[in-house]
Protein backbone atom coordinates (compact mmCIF):
# COMPACT_ATOMS: atom_id res chain seq x y z
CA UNK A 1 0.00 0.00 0.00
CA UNK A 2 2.99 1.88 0.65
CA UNK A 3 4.72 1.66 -2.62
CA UNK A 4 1.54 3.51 -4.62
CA UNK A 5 2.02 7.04 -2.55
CA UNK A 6 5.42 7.04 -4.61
CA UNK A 7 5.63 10.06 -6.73
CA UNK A 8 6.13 9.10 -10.50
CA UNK A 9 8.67 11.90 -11.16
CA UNK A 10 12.04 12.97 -9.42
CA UNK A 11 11.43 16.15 -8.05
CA UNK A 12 14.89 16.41 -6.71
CA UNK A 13 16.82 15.85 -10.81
CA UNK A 14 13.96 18.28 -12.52
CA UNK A 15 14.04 21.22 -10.03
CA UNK A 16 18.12 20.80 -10.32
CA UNK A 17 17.66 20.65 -14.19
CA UNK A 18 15.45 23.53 -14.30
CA UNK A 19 17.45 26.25 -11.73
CA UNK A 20 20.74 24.82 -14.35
CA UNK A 21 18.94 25.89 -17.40
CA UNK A 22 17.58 28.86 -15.45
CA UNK A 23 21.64 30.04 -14.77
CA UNK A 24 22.59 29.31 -17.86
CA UNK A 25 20.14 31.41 -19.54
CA UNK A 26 20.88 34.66 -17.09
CA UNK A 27 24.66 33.78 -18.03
CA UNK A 28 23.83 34.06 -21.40
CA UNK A 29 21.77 37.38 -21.25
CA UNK A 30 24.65 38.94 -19.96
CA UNK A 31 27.07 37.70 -21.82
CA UNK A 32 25.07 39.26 -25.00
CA UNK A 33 24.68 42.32 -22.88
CA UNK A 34 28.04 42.92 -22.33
CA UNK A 35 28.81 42.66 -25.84
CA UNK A 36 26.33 45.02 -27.10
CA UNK A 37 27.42 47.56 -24.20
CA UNK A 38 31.55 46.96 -25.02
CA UNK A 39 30.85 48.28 -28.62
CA UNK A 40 33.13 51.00 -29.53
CA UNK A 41 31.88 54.22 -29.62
CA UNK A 42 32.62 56.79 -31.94
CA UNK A 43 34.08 60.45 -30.63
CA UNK A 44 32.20 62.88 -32.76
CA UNK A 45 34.89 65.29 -32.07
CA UNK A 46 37.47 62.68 -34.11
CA UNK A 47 37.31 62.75 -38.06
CA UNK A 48 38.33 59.37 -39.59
CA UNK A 49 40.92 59.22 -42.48
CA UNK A 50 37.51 58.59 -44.55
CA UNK A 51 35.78 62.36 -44.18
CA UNK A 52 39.02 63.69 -44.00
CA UNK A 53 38.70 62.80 -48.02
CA UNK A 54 35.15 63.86 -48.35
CA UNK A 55 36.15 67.67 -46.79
């Protein structure tokens, strides 16, 4: 009688499967954030070799 309470699923291997999926997704997000944010940015007060031949 016992042995039918059992749960079916392992609570224990999804939850740890879940919060690992979970990290790896935030770890992604910020790697892509990071990248996007690290982009160079232009000084407008700087004039590339490029308009220097358009002036």
């Amino acid at each position: 009688m016992t042995l039918s309470i059992l749960p079916l699923a392992n609570w224990g291997m999804g939850t740890a499967i879940i919060i690992f999926f979970a990290v790896l997704c935030v770890g992604l997000s910020a790697l892509v954030l990071s990248f996007v944010f690290s982009g160079k940015k232009k000084d407008e007060d700087e004039v590339t070799s490029s308009e220097k031949d358009k002036i």
